[in-house]
C-alpha atoms as a PDB file:
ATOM      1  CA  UNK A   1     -45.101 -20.835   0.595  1.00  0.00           C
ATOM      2  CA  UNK A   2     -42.505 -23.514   2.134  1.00  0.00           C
ATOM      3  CA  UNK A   3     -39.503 -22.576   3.991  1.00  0.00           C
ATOM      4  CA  UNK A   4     -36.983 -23.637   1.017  1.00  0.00           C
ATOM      5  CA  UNK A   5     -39.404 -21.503  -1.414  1.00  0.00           C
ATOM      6  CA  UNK A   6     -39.064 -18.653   0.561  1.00  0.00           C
ATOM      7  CA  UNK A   7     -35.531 -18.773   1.098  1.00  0.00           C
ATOM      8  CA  UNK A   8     -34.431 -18.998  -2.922  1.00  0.00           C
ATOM      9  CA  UNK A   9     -36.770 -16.036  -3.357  1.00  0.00           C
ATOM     10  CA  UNK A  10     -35.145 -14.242  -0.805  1.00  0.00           C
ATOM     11  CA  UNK A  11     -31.655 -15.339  -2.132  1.00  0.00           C
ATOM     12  CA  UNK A  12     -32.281 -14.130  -6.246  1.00  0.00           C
ATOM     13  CA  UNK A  13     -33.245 -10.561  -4.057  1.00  0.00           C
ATOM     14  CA  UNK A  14     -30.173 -10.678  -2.543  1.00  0.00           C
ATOM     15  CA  UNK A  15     -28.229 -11.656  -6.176  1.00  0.00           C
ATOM     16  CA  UNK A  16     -30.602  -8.579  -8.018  1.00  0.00           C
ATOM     17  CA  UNK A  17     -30.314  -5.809  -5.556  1.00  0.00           C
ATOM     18  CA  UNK A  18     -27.403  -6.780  -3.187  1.00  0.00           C
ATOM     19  CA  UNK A  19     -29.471  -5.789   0.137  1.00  0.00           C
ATOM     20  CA  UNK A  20     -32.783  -6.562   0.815  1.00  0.00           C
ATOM     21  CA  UNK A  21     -34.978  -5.764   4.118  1.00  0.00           C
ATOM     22  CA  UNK A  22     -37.382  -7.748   6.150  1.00  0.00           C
ATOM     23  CA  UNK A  23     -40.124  -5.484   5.946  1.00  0.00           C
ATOM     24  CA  UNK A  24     -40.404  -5.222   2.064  1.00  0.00           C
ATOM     25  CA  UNK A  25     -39.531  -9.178   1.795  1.00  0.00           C
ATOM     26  CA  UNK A  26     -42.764  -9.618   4.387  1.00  0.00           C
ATOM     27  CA  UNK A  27     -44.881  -7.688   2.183  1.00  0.00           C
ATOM     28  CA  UNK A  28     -43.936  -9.311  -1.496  1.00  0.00           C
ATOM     29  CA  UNK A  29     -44.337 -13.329   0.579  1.00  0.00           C
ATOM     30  CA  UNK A  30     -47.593 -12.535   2.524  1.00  0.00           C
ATOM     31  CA  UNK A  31     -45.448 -13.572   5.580  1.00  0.00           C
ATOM     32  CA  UNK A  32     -44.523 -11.902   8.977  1.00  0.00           C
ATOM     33  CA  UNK A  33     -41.347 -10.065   9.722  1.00  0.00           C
ATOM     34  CA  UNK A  34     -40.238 -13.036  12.205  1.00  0.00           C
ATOM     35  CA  UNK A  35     -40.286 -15.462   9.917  1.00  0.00           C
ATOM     36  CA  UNK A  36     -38.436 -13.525   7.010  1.00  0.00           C
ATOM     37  CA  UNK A  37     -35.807 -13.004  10.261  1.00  0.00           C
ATOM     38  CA  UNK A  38     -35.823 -16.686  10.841  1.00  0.00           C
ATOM     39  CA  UNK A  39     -35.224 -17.340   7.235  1.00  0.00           C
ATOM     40  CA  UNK A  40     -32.455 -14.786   6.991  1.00  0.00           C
ATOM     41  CA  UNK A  41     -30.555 -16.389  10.410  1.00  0.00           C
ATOM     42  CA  UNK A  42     -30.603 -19.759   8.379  1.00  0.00           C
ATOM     43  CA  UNK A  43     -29.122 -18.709   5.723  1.00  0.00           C
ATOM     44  CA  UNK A  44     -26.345 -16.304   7.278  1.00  0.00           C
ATOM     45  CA  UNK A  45     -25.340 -19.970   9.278  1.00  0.00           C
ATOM     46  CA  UNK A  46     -24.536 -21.608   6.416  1.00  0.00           C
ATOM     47  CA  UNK A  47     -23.151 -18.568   4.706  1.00  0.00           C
ATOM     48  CA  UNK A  48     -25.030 -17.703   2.025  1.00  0.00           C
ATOM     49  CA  UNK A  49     -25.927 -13.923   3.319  1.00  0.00           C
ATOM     50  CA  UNK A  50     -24.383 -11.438   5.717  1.00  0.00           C
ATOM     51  CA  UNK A  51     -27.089 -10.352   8.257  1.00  0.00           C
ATOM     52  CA  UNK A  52     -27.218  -6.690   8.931  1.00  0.00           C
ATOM     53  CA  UNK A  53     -29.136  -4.555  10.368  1.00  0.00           C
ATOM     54  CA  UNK A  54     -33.137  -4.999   9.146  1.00  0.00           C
ATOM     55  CA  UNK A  55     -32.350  -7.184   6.350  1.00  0.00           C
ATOM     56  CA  UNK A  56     -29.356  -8.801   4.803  1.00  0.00           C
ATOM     57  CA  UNK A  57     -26.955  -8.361   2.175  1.00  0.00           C
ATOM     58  CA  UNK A  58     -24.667 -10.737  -0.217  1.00  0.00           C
ATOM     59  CA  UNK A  59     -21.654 -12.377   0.686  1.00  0.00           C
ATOM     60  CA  UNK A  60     -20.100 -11.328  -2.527  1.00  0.00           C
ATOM     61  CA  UNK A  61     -21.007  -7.752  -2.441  1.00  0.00           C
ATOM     62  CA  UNK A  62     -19.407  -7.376   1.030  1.00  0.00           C
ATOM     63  CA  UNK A  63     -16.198  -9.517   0.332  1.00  0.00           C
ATOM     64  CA  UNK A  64     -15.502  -9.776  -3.321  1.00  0.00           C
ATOM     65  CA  UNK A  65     -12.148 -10.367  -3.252  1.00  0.00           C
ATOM     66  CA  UNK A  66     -12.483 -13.764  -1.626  1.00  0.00           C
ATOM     67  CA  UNK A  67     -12.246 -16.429  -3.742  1.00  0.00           C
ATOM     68  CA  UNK A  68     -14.885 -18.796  -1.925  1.00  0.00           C
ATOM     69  CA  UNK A  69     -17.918 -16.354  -2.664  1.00  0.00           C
ATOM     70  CA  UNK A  70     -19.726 -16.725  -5.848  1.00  0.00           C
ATOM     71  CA  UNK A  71     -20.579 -13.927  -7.609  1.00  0.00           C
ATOM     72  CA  UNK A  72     -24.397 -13.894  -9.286  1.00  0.00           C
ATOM     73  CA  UNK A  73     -23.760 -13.391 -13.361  1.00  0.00           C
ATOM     74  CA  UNK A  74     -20.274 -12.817 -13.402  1.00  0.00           C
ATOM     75  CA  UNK A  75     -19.721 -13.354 -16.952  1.00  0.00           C
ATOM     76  CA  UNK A  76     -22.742 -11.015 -17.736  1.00  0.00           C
ATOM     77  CA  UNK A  77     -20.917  -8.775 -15.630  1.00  0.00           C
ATOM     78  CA  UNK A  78     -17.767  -9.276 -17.658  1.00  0.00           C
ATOM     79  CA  UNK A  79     -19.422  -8.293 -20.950  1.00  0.00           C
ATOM     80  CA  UNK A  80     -20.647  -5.031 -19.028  1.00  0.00           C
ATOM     81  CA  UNK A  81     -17.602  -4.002 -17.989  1.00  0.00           C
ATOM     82  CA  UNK A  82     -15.542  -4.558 -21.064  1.00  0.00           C
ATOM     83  CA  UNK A  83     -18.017  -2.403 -22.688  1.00  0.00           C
ATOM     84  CA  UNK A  84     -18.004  -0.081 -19.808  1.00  0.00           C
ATOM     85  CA  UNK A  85     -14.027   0.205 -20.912  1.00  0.00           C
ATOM     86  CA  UNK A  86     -14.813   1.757 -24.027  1.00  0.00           C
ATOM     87  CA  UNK A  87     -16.382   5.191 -22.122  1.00  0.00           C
ATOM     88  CA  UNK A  88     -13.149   5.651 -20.367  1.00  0.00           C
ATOM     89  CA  UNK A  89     -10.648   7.473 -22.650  1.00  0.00           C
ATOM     90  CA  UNK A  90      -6.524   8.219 -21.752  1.00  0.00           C
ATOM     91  CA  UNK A  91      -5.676  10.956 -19.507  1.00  0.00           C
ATOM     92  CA  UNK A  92      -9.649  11.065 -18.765  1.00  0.00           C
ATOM     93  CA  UNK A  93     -10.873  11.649 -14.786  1.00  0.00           C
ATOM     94  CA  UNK A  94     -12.825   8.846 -13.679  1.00  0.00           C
ATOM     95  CA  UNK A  95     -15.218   8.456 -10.731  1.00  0.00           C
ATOM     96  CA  UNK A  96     -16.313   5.299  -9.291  1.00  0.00           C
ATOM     97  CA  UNK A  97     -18.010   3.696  -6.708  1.00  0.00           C
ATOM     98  CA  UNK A  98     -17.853   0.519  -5.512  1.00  0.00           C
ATOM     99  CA  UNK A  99     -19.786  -3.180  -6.777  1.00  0.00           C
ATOM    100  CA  UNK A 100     -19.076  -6.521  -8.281  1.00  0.00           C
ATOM    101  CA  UNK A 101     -18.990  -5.092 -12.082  1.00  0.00           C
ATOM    102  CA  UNK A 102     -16.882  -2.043 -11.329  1.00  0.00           C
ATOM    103  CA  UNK A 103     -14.472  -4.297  -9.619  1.00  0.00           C
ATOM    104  CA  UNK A 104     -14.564  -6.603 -12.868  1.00  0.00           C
ATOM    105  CA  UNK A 105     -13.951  -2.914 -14.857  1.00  0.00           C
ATOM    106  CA  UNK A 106     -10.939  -2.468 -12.347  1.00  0.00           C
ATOM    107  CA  UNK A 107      -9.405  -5.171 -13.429  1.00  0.00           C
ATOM    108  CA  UNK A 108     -10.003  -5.001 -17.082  1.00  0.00           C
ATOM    109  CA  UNK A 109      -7.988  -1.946 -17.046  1.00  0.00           C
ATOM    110  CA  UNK A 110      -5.238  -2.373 -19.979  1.00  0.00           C
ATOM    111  CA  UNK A 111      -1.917  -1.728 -18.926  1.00  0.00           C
ATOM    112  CA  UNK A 112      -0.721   1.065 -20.952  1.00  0.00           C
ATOM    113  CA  UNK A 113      -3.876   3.356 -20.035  1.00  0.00           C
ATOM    114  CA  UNK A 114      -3.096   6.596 -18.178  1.00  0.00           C
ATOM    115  CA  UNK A 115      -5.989   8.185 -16.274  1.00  0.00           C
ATOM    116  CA  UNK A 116      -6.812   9.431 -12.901  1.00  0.00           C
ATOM    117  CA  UNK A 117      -9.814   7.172 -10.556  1.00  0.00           C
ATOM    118  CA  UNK A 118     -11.488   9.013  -7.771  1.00  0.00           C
ATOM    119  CA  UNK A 119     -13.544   6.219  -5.956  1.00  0.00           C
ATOM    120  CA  UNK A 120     -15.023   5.930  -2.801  1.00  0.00           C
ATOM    121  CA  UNK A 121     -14.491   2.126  -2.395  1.00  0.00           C
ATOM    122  CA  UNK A 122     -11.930   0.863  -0.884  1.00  0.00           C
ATOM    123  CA  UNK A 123     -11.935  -2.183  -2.499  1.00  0.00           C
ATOM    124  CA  UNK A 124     -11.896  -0.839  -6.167  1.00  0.00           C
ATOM    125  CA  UNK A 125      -9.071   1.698  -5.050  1.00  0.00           C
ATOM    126  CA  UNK A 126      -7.038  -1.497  -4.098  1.00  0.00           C
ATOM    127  CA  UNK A 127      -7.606  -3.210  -7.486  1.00  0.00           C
ATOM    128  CA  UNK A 128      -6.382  -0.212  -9.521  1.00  0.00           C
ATOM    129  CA  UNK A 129      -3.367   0.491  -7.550  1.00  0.00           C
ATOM    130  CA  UNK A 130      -1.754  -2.393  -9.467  1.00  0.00           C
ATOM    131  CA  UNK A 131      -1.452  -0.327 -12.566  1.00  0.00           C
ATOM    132  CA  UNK A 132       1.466   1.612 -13.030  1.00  0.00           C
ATOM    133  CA  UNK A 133      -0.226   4.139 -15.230  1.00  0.00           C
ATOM    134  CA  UNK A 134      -3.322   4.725 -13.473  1.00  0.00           C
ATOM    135  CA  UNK A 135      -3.341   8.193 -10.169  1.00  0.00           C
ATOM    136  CA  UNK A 136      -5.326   6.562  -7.917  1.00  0.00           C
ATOM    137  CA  UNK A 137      -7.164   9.119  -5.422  1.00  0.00           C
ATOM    138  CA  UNK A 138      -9.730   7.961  -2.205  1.00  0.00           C
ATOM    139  CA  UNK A 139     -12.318   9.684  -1.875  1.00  0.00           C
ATOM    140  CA  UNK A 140     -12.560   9.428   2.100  1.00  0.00           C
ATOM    141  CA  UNK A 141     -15.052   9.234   5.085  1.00  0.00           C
ATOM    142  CA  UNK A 142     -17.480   6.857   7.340  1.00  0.00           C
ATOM    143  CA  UNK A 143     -17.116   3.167   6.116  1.00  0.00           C
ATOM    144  CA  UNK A 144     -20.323   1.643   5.371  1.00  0.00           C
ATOM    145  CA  UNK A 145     -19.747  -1.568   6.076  1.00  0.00           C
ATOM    146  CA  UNK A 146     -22.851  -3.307   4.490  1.00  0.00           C
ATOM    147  CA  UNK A 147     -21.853  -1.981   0.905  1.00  0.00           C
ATOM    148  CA  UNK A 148     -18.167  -1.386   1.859  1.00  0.00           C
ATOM    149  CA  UNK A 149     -18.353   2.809   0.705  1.00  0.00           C
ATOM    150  CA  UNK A 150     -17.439   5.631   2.365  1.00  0.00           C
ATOM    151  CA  UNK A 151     -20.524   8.104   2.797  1.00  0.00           C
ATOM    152  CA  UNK A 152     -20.980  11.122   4.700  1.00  0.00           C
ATOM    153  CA  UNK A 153     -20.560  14.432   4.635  1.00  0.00           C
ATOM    154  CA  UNK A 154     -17.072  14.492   4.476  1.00  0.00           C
ATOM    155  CA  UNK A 155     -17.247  12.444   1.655  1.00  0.00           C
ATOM    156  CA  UNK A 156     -19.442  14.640  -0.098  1.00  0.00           C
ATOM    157  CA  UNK A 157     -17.588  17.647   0.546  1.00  0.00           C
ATOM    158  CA  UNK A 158     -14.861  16.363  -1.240  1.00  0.00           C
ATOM    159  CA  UNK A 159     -16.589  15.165  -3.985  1.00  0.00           C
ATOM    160  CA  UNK A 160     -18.044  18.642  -4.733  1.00  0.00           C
ATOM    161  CA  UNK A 161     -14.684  19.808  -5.669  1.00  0.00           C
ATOM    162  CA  UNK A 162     -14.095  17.931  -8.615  1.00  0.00           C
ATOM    163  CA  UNK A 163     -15.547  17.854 -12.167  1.00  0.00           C
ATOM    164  CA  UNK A 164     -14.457  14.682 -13.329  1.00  0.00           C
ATOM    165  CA  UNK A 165     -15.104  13.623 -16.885  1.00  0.00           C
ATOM    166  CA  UNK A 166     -17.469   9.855 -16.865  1.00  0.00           C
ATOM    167  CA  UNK A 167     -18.612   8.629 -13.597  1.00  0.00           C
ATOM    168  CA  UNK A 168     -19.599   4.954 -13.342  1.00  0.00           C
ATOM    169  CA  UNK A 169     -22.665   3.625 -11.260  1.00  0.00           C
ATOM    170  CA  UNK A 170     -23.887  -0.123 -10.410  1.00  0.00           C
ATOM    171  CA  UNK A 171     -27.158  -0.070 -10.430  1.00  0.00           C
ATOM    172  CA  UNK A 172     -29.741  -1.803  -7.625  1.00  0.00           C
ATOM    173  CA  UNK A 173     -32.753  -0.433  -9.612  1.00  0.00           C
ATOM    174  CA  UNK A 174     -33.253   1.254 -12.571  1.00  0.00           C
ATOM    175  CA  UNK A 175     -36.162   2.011 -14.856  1.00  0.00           C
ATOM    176  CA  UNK A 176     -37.632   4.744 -17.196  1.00  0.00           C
ATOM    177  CA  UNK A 177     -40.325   5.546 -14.722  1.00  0.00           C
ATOM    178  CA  UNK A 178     -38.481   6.170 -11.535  1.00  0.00           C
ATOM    179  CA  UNK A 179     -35.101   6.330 -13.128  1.00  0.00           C
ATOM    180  CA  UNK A 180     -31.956   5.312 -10.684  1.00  0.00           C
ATOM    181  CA  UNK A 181     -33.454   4.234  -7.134  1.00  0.00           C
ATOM    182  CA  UNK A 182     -31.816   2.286  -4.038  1.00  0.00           C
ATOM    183  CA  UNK A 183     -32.867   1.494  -0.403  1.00  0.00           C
ATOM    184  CA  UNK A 184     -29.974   2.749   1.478  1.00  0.00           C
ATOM    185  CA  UNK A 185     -30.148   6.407   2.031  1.00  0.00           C
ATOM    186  CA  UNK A 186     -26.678   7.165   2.438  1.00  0.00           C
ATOM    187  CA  UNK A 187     -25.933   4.815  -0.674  1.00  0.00           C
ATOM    188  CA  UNK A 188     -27.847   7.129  -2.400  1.00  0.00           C
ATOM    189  CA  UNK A 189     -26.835  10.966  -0.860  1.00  0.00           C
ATOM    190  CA  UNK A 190     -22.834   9.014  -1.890  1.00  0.00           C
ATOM    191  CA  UNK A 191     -24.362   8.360  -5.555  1.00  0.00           C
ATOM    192  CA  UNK A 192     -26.260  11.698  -5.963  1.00  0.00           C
ATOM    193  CA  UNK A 193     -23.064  13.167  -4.686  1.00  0.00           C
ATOM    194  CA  UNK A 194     -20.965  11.403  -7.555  1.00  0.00           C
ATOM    195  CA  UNK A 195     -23.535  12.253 -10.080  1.00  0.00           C
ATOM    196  CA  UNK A 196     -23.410  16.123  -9.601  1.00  0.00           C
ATOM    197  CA  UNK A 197     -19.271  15.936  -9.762  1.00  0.00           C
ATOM    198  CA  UNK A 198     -19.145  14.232 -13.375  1.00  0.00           C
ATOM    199  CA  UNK A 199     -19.670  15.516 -16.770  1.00  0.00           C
ATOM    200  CA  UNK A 200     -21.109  12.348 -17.691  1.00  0.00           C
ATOM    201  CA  UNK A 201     -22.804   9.513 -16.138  1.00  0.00           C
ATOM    202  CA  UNK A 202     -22.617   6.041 -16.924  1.00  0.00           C
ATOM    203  CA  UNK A 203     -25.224   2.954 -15.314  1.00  0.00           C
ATOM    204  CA  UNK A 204     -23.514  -0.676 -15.400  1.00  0.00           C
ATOM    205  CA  UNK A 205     -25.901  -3.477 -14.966  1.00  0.00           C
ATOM    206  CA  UNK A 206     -27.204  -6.666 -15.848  1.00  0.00           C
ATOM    207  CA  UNK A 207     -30.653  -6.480 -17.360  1.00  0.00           C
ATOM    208  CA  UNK A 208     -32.262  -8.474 -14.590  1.00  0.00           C
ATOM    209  CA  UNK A 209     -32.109  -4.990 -12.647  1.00  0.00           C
ATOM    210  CA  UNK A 210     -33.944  -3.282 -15.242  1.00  0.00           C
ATOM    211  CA  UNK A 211     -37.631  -2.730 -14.976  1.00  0.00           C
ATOM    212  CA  UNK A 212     -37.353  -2.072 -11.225  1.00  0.00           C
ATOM    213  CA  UNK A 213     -37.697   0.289  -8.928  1.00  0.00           C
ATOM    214  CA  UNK A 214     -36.518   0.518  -5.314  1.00  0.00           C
ATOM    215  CA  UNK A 215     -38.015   2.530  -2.570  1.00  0.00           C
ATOM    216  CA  UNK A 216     -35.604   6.256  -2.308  1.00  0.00           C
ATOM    217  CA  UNK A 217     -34.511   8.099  -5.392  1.00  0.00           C
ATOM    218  CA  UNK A 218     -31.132   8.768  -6.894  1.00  0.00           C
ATOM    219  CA  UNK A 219     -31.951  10.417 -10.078  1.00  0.00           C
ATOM    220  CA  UNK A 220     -34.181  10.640 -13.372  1.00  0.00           C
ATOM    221  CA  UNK A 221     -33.211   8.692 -16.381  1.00  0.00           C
ATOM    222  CA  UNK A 222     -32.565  11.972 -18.097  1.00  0.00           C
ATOM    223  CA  UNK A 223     -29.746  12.585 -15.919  1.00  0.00           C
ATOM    224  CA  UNK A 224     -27.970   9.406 -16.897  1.00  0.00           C
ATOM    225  CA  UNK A 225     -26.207   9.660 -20.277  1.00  0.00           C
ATOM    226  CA  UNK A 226     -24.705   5.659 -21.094  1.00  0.00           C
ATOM    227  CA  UNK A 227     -26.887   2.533 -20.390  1.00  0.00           C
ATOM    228  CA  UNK A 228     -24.421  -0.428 -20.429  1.00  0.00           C
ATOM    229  CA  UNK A 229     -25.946  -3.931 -19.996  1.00  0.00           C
ATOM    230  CA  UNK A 230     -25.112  -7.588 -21.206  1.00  0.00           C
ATOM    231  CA  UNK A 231     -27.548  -6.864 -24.219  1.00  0.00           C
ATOM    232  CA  UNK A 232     -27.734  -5.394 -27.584  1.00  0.00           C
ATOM    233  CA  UNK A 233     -28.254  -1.974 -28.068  1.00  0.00           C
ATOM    234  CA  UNK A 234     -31.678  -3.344 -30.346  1.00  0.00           C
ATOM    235  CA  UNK A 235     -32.738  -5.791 -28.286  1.00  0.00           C
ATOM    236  CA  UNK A 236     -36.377  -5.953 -27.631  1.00  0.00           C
ATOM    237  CA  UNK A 237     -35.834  -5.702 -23.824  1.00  0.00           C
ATOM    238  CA  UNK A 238     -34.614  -2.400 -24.018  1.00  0.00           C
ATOM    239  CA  UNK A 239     -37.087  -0.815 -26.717  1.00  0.00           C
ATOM    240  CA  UNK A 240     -38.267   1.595 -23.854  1.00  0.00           C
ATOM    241  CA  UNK A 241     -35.098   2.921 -23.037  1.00  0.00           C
ATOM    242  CA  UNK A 242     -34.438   3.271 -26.778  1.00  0.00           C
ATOM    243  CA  UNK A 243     -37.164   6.025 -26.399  1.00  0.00           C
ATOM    244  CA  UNK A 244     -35.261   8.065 -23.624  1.00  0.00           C
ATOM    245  CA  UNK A 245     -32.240  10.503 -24.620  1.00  0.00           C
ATOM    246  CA  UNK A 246     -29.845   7.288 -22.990  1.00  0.00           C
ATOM    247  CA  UNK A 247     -27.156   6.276 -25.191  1.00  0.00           C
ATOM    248  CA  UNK A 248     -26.924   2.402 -25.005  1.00  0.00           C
ATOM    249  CA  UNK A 249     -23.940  -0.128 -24.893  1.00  0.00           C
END
């Protein structure tokens, strides 16, 4: 596979999943960890990724409130999150983490809504603060800088003392099989932590996601209650999650 082949491959991972690592991108190319490294360097010069750690992450999942990064299906994301706005009910308890279509949620907010948002991003905690009518409440601890959350176990010690009525989850993977999965495992103790403090729990993605599975668990399907994606509820694409107890949007 050429250089420029393997670099838009590695770039739609990046747009599906937000963080991909060397190792797995190696395996799916049939190519050697240096050279997925080399690829990644090229593209963090001309600013395409952010390089962390093993892997690399998108520019617009670690700064989404700059205006010069462009976020992958934004309108998609749109639809999801003004049909994410119809879960969310006045003087309801809210938690949240962090992501592109939650921050398109935050800002969909309508003005006259009163409710309380526990999140543990900073970024969507920001966004709802300009809303007169909306308690907004941090949930602190470590930054994570690569998916800009707070995790740890301070985090999750606060979390475990509220019972909050809908929480809302991006998704990096999702599918009947495996359920909700990521690759970050304090993304995921944050996210298992949110899903044990809420009554219900919602999954926002674009369909793209769907069908995937990622390498550390989160939780079953049966433990997620609202599927929200760009499609219709009958669309063909989702006739095996029409089979699950999932209510979809």
């Amino acid at each position: 596979m050429r250089k420029d082949e393997r670099q838009k491959f590695i770039l739609k991972e990046i747009n599906l999943h937000n963080k991909v690592l060397c190792a797995d991108l190696s395996v799916q190319l049939k190519v050697s960890d240096d050279t997925i490294r080399r690829d990644i360097i090229e593209l963090a010069e001309i600013g395409k990724v952010v390089k962390v750690h093993g892997g690399a992450v998108g520019t617009s999942f670690i700064s989404p409130f700059s205006g010069q990064n462009e976020v992958y299906a934004l309108e998609l994301k749109k639809i999801i999150a003004e049909k994410a706005l119809r879960l969310i009910k006045n003087n309801s308890t809210v938690l949240t983490e962090g992501g592109t279509t939650i921050l398109e949620l935050a800002k969909m907010i309508p003005k006259n809504m009163k409710a309380t948002f526990f999140t543990i991003s900073p970024q969507i905690a920001i966004t709802l603060s300009e809303f007169d009518n909306i308690e907004v409440i941090t949930i602190g601890g470590r930054l994570l800088k690569n998916a800009n959350l707070h995790v740890g176990s301070g985090m999750i010690n606060q979390l475990s003392e509220i019972r909050a009525d809908l929480c809302l989850l991006g998704a990096n993977a999702f599918s009947v099989e495996e359920g909700l999965t990521d690759l970050d495992w304090e993304v995921v103790q944050a996210k298992k932590a949110l899903i044990r403090s809420a009554k219900k729990v919602a999954v926002l993605t674009i369909s793209e996601k769907l069908n995937s599975i990622q390498t550390i668990k989160i939780c079953d399907v049966n433990q997620v209650n609202y599927l929200i994606t760009e499609l219709e509820a009958s669309d063909d694409r989702l006739l095996k999650y029409q089979d699950t107890n999932l209510t979809l949007l």
